[in-house]
Protein backbone atom coordinates (compact mmCIF):
# COMPACT_ATOMS: atom_id res chain seq x y z
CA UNK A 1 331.56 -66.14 170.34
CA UNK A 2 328.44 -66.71 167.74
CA UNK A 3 328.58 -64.33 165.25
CA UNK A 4 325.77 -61.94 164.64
CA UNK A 5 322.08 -63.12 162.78
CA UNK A 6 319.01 -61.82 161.82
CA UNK A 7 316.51 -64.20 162.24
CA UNK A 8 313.26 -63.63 159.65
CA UNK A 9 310.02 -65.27 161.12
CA UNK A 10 307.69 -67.14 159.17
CA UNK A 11 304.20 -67.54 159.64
CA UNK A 12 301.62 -66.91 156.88
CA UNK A 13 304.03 -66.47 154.44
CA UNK A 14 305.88 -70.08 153.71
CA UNK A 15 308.02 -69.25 150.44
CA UNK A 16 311.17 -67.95 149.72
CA UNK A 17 310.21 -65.52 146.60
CA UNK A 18 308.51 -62.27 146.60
CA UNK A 19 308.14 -62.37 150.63
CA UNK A 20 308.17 -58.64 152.22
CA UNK A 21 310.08 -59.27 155.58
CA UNK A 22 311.94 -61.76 154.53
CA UNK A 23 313.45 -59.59 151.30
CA UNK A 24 313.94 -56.32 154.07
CA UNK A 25 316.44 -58.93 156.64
CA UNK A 26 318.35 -60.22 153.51
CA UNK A 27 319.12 -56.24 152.66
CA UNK A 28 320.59 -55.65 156.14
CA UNK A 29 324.10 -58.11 154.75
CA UNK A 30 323.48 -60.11 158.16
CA UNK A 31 323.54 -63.88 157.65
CA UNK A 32 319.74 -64.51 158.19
CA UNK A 33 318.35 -67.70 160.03
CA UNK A 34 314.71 -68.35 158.47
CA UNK A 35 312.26 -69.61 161.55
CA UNK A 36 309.19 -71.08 161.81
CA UNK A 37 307.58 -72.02 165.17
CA UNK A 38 304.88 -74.87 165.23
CA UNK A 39 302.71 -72.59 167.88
CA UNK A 40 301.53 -74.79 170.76
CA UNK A 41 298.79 -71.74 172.02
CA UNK A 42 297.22 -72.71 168.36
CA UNK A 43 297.58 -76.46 167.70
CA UNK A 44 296.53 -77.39 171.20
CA UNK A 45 292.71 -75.91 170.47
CA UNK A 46 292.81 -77.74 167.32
CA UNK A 47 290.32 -81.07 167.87
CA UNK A 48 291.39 -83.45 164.36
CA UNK A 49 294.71 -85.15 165.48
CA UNK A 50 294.97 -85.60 161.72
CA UNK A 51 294.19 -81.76 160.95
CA UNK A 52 295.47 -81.53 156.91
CA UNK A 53 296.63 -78.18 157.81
CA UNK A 54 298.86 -79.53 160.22
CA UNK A 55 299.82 -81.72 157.58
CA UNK A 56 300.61 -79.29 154.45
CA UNK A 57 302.67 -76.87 156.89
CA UNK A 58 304.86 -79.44 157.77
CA UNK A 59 305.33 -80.06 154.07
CA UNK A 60 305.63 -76.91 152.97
CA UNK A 61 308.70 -76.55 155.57
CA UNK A 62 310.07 -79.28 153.90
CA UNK A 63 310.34 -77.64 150.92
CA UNK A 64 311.37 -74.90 152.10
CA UNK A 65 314.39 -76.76 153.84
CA UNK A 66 315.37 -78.34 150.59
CA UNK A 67 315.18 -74.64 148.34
CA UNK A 68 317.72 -73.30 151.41
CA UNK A 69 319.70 -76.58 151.40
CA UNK A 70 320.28 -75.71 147.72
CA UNK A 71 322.32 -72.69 148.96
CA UNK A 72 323.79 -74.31 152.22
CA UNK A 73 321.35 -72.82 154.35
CA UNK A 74 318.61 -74.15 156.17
CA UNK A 75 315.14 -73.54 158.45
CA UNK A 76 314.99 -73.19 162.28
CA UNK A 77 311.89 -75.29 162.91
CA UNK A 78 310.87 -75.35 166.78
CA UNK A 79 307.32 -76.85 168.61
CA UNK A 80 306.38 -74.93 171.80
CA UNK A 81 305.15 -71.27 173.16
CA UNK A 82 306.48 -68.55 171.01
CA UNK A 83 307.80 -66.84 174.18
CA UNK A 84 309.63 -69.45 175.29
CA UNK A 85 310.78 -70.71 172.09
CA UNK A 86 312.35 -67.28 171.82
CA UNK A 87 314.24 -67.55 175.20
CA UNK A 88 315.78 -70.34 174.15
CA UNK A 89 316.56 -69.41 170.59
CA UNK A 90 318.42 -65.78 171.89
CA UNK A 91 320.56 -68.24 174.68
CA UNK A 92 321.67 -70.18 171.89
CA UNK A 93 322.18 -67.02 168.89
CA UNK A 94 323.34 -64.07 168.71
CA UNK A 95 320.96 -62.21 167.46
CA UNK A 96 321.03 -58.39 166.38
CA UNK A 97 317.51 -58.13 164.58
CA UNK A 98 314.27 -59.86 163.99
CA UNK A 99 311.83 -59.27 161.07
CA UNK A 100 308.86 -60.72 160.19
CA UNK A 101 305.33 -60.16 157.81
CA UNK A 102 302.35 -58.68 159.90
CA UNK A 103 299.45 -61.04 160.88
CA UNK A 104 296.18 -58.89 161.94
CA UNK A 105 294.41 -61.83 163.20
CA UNK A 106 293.65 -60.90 167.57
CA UNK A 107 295.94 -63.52 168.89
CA UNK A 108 298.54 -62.94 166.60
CA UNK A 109 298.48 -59.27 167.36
CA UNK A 110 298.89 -60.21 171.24
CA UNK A 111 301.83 -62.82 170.47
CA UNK A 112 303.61 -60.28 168.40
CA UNK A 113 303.33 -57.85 171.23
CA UNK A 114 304.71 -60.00 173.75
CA UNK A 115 307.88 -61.48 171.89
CA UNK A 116 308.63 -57.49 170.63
CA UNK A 117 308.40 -56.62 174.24
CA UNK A 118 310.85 -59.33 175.50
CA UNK A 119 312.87 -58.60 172.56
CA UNK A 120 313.10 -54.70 173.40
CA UNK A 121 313.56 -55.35 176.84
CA UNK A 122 317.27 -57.02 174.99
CA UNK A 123 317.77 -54.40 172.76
CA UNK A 124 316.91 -56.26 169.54
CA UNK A 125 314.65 -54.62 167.40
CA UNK A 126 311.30 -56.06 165.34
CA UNK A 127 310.62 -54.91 162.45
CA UNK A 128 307.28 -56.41 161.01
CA UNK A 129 306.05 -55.58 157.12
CA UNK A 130 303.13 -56.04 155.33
CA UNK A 131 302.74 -58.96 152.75
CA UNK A 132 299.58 -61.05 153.28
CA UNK A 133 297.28 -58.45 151.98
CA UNK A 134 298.32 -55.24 148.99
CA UNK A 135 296.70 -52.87 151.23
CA UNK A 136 296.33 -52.91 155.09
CA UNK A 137 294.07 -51.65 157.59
CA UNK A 138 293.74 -47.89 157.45
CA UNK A 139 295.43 -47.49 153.24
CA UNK A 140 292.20 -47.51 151.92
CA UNK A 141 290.04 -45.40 153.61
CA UNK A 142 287.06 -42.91 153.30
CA UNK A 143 288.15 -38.89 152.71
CA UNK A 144 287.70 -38.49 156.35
CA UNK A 145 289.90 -41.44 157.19
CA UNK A 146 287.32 -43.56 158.38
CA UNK A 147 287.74 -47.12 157.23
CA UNK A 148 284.79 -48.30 154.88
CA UNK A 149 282.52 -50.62 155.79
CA UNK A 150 280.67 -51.10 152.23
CA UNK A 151 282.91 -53.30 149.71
CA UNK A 152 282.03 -51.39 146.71
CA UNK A 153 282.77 -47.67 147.54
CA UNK A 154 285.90 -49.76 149.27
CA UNK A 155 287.15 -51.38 145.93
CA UNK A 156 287.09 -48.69 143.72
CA UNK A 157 289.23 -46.82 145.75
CA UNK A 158 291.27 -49.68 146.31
CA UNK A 159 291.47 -50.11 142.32
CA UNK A 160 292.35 -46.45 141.90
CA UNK A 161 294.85 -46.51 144.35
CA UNK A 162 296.33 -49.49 142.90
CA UNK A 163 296.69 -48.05 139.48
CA UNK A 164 297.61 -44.79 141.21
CA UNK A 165 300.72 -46.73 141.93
CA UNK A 166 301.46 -48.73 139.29
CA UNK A 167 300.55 -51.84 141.40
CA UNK A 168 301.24 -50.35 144.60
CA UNK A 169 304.93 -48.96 144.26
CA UNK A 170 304.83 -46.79 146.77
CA UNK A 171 303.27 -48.31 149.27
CA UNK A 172 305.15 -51.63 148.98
CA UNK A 173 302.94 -53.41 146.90
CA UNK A 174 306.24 -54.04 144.56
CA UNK A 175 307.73 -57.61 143.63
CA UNK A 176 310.58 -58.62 145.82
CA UNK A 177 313.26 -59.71 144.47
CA UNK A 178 314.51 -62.07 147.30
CA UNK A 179 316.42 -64.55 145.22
CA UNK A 180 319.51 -61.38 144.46
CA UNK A 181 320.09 -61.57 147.59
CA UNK A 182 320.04 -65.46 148.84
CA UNK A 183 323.63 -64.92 149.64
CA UNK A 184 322.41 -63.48 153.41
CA UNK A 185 320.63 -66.49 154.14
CA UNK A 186 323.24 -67.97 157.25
CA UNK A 187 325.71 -70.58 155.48
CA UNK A 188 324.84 -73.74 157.80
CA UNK A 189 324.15 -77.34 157.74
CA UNK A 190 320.72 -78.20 158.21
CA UNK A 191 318.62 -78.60 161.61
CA UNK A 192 315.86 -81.72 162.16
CA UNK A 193 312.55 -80.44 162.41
CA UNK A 194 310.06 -81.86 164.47
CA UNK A 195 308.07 -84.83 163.05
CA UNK A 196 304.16 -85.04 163.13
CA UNK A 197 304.05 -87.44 165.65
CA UNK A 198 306.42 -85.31 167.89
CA UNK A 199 303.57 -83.23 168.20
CA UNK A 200 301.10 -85.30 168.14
CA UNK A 201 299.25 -85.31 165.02
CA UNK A 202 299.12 -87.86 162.28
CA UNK A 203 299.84 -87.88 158.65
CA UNK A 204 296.74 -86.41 156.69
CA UNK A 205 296.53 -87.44 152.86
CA UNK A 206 293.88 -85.37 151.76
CA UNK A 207 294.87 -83.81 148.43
CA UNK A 208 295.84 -80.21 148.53
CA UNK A 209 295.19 -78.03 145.41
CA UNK A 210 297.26 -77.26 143.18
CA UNK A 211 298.95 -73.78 143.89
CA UNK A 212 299.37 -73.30 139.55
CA UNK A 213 295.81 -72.09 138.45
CA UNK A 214 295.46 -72.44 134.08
CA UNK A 215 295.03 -68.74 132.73
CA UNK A 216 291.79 -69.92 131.04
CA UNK A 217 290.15 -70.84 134.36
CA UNK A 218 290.83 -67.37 135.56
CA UNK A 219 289.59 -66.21 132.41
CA UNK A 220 286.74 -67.86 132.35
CA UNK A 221 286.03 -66.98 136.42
CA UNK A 222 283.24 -65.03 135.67
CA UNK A 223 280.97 -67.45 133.85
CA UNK A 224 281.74 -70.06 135.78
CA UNK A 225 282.26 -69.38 139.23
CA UNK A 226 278.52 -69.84 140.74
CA UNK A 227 278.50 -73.37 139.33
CA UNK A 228 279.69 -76.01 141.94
CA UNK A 229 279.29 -78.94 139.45
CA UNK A 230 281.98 -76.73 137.14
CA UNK A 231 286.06 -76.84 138.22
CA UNK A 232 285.56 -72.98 137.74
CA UNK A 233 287.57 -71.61 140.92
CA UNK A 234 290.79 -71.45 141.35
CA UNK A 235 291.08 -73.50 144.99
CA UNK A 236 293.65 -71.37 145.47
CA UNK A 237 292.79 -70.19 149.13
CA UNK A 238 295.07 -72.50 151.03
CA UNK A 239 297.83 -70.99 149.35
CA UNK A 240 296.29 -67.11 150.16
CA UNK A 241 296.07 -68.33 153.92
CA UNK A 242 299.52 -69.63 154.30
CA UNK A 243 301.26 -67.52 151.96
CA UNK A 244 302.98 -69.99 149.64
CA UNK A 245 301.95 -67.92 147.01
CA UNK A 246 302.25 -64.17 146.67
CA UNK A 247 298.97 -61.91 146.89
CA UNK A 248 300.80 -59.46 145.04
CA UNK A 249 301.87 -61.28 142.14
CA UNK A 250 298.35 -62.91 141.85
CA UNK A 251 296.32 -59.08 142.25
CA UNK A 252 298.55 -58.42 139.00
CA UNK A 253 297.55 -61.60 136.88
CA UNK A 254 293.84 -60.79 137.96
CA UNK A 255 294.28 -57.28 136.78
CA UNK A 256 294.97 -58.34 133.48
CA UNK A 257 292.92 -61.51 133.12
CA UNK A 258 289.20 -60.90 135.02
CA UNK A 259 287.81 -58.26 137.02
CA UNK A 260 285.62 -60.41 138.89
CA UNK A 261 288.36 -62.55 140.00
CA UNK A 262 290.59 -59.07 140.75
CA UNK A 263 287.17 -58.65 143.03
CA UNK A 264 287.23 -61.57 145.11
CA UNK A 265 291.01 -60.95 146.07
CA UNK A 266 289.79 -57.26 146.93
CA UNK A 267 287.40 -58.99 149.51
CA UNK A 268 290.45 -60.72 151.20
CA UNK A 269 291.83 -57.32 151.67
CA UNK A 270 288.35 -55.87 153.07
CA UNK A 271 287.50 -58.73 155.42
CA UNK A 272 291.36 -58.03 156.73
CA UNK A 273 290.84 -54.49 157.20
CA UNK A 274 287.50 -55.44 158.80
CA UNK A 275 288.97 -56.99 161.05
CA UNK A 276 291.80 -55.17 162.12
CA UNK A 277 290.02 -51.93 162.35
CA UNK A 278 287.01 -53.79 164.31
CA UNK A 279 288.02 -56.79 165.99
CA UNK A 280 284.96 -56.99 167.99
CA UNK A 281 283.84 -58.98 164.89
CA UNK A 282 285.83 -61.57 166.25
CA UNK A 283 283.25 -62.66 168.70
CA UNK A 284 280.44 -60.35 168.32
CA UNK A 285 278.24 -58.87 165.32
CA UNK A 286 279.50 -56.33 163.70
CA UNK A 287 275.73 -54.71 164.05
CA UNK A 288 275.38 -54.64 167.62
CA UNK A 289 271.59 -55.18 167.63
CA UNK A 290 271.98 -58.14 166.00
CA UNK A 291 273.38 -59.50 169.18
CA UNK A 292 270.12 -59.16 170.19
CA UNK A 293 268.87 -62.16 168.37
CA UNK A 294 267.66 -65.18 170.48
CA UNK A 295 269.07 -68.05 168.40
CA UNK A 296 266.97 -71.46 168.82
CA UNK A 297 270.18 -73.21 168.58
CA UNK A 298 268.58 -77.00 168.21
CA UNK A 299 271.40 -79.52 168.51
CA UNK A 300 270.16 -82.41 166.64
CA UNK A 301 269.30 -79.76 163.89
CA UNK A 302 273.13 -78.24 164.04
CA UNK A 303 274.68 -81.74 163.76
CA UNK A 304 272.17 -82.78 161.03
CA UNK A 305 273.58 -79.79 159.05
CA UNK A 306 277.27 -80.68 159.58
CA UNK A 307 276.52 -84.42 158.63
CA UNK A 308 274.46 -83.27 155.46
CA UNK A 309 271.58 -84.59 156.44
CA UNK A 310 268.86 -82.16 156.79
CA UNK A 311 267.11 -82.76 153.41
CA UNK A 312 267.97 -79.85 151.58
CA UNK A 313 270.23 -81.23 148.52
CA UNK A 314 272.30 -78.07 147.83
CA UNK A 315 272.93 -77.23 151.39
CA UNK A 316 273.84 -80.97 152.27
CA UNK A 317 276.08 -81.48 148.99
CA UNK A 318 277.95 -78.40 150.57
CA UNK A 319 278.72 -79.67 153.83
CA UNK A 320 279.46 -82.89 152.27
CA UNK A 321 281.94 -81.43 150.21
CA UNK A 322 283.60 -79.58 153.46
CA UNK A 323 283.73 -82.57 155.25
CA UNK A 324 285.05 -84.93 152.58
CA UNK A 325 287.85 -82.37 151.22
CA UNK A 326 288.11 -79.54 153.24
CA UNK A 327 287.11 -77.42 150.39
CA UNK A 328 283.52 -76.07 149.66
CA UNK A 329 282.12 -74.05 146.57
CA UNK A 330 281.72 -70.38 147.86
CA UNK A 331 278.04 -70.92 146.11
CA UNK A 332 277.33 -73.55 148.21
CA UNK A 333 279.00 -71.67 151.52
CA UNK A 334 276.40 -69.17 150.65
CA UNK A 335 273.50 -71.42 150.60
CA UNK A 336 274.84 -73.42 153.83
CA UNK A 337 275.56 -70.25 156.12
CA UNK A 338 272.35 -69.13 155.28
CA UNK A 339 269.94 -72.40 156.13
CA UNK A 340 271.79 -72.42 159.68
CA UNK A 341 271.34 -69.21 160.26
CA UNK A 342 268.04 -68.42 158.56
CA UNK A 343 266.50 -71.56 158.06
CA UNK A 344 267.34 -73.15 161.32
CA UNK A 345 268.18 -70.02 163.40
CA UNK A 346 271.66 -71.22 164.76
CA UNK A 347 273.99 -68.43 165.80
CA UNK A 348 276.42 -67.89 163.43
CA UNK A 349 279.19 -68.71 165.60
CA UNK A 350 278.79 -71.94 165.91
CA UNK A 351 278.84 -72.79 162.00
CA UNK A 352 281.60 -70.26 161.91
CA UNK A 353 283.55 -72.30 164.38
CA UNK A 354 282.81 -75.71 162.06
CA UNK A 355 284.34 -74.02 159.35
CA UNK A 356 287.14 -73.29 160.90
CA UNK A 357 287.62 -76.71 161.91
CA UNK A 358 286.78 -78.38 158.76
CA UNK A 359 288.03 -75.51 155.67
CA UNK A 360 291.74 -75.92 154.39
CA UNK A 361 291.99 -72.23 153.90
CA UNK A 362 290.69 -71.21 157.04
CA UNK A 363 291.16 -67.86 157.67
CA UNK A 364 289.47 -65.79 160.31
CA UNK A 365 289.07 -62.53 159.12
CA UNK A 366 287.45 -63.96 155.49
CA UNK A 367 285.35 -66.70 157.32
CA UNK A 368 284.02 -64.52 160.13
CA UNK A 369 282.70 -61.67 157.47
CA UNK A 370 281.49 -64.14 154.88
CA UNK A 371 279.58 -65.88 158.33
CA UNK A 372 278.39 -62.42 159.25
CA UNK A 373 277.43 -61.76 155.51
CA UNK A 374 275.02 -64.76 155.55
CA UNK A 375 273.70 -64.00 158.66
CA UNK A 376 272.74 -60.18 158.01
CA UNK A 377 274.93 -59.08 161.09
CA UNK A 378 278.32 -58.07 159.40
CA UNK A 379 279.69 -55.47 156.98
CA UNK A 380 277.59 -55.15 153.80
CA UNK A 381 275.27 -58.00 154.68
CA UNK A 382 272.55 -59.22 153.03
CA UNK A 383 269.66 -57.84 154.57
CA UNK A 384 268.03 -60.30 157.17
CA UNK A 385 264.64 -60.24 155.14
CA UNK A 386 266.91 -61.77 152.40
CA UNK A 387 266.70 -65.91 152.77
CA UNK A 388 268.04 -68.02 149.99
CA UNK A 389 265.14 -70.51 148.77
CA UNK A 390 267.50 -74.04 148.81
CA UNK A 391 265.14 -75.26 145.80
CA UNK A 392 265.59 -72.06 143.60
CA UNK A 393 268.92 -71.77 144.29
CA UNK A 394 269.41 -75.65 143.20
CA UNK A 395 267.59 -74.92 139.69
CA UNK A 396 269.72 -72.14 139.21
CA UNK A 397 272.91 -73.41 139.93
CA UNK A 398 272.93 -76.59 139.45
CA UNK A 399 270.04 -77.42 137.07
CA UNK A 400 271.64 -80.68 135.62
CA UNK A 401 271.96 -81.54 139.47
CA UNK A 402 275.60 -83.11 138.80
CA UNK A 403 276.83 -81.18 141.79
CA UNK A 404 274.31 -82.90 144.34
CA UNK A 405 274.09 -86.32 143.05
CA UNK A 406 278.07 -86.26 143.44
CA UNK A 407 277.73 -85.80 146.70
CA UNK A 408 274.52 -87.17 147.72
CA UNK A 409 274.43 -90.60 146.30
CA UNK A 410 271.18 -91.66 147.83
CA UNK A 411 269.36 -88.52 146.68
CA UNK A 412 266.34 -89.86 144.94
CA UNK A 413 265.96 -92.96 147.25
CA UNK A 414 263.93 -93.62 150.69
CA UNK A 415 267.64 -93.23 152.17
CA UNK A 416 268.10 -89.81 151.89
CA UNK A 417 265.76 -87.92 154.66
CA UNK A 418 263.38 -85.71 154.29
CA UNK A 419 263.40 -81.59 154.68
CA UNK A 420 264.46 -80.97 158.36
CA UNK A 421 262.41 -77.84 158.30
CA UNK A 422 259.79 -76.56 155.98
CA UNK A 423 260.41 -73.51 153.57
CA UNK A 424 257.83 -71.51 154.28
CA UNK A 425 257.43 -71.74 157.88
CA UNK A 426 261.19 -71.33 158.39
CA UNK A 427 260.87 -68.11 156.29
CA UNK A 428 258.22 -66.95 157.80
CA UNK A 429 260.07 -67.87 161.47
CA UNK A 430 262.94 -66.66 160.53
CA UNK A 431 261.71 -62.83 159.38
CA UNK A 432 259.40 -62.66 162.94
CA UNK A 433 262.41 -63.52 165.06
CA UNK A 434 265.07 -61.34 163.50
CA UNK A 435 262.35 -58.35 163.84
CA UNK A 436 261.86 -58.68 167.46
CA UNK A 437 265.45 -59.48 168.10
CA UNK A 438 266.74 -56.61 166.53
CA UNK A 439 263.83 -54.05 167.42
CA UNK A 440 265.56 -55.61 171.21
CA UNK A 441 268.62 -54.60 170.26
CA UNK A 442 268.31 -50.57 168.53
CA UNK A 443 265.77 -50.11 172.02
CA UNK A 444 268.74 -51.46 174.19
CA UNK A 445 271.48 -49.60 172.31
CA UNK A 446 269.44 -46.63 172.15
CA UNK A 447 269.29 -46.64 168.50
């Protein structure tokens, strides 16, 4: 007879140290079996067969196998449906318990509620925690209880409450100390895991950013940040969206280093909270009139802005960028998100969707309200009479133009093509069609 396990779930949280759930199964004394499951309902929509996400969760695993080899443990690492994945792992273990970190994205929400139905249905319970974000979906909230809606109003609150806590003691913001109790993890030899080309992707070598940021770059955030030709981020969002670095232990470092950089973690935490107390904004506007909107949706013009090519330096550096590293400057994702939507009136969606084909730290709940943001449609938006000028923004930010000729090496030359659209007509477009679509929209909604 197998003896009894807890198995701890991984998902967006690949580390050992400071992780919520897993620190909660190691206190029950069970020997617990670490799992991750390579999720066939989300690699199968995926269209690169060399996807570097694909790629650095695969090695991530592997380093995670050789911190639990270390103390003769190991990682269950399985390649299917997570229902039937689950079948197979309860025939095979005896399991009394699973726990896992929360994920607030809508298919993970649906997942989690079918394997915690099949589980109660065998008496095993599911106990899920809260570690990708310090404060979840209805924590921070207006006096009535409302969730806000405006990021200012939302952070201070969220800063109060924070210090309220000293860093969030009490509502399990704390440090956990998983590595006191490594002991639990099951003593057993370890198990292959499947290979990349088991499942039908290739190697990716694109280089992955470094999850150790210099205290002076952090330091220095503020002054730096809106400069793409300037190393002044941190990269650090790959790490945020799989978890192989704690939120927790990062919001602390920020506290003490820069409050601008404390500010752009609080965003994570309001985009999450967007989304899990709206998740219409998965697939609609978050202002309903703004569904309204008759996009032109040209194309020749939407692939000419994913290839870089529509004539306007900044925004063509920036999808450059994106589709040479996976990584683009959140200046330049400004500038970008706005010519689609404003300069070429493309819905939203669609360079949403690119994004999250093309950006190493995808992440829905960020992506869709920065998308939304840039479009005038989402949660404190930029109003939609608000249209970045490409040419001002270029002086401003990137005056020496280091940043475009980097990525534009023809700039300058009868090889690089000229504007796709003109300024001043696309303005003036622009502001005429988002008036009548939205005057649509309050008459239909009643508004």
């Amino acid at each position: 007879m197998n003896s009894d396990i807890v198995i701890f779930w991984h998902r967006r949280d690949l580390r050992l140290h400071d992780n919520a759930g897993a620190f909660q199964a190691l206190q029950t004394g069970i020997p617990v079996l670490p799992l991750f499951i390579f999720d066939t309902e989300i690699l199968n929509k995926l269209e690169d067969v060399n996807d570097p996400r694909v790629t650095f969760i695969h090695k991530e695993l592997q380093r995670l196998q050789k911190e639990l080899e270390a103390i003769g443990s190991t990682i269950l690492v399985k390649y299917g449906k997570p229902i039937e994945v689950w079948q197979q792992i309860l025939q095979n273990h005896n399991v009394v318990a699973v726990y896992t970190n929360r994920d607030y994205e809508p298919y993970a929400q649906k997942r989690d509620a079918t394997i915690a139905k099949m589980l109660d249905h065998k008496g095993i319970p599911f106990h899920t925690f809260k570690d990708h974000v310090v404060f979840e979906k209805l924590e921070v909230t207006k006096k009535d209880g409302k969730p806000y809606t405006v990021f200012t109003p939302y952070s201070r609150v969220w800063k109060a409450q924070f210090a309220e806590t000293g860093g969030g003691q009490d509502r399990g913001n704390q440090s956990f100390a998983n590595d006191e109790f490594f002991y639990h993890y099951l003593k057993t030899s370890s198990t292959p895991m499947p290979t990349l080309a088991e499942m039908g992707f290739e190697e990716n070598h694109l280089e992955i950013p470094d999850r150790i940021v210099p205290q002076k770059k952090i330091k220095d955030y503020e002054q730096n940040r809106n400069f793409p030709a300037i190393a002044g981020t941190s990269k650090l969002g790959i790490h945020f969206r799989f978890g192989t670095i704690s939120i927790r232990e990062k919001v602390r470092k920020a506290k003490l280093l820069n409050d601008t950089y404390l500010n752009e973690l609080i965003w994570r935490d309001f985009y999450a909270q967007i989304l899990a107390n709206f998740p219409h904004v998965a697939h609609r506007a978050f202002r309903p009139e703004y569904d309204y909107i008759e996009w032109r949706n040209n194309e020749s013009e939407f692939e000419a802005w994913c290839a870089g090519q529509t004539g306007y330096p900044m925004a063509d550096a920036g999808m450059r960028e994106l589709n040479h590293t996976g990584f683009m400057h959140n200046r330049s994702r400004m500038i970008t998100a706005s010519f689609l939507t404003k300069h070429l009136l493309i819905d939203w969606r669609w360079g949403e969707a690119y994004f999250a084909r093309k950006l190493l730290d995808f992440d829905l709940a960020s992506n869709n309200g920065g998308w939304q943001w840039a479009a005038g449609s989402g949660t404190d938006a930029a109003p939609y009479f608000r249209i970045f000028n490409p040419a001002s923004q270029l002086k401003k930010f990137d005056k020496e133009e280091g940043y475009i000729r980097k990525w534009i090496p023809e700039y300058g030359t009868n090889a690089y093509p000229n504007p796709i659209v003109d300024h001043k007509l696309a303005r003036e477009r622009c502001l005429e069609h988002y008036k009548v679509g939205i005057e649509k929209g309050k008459q239909a909604l009643g508004k």
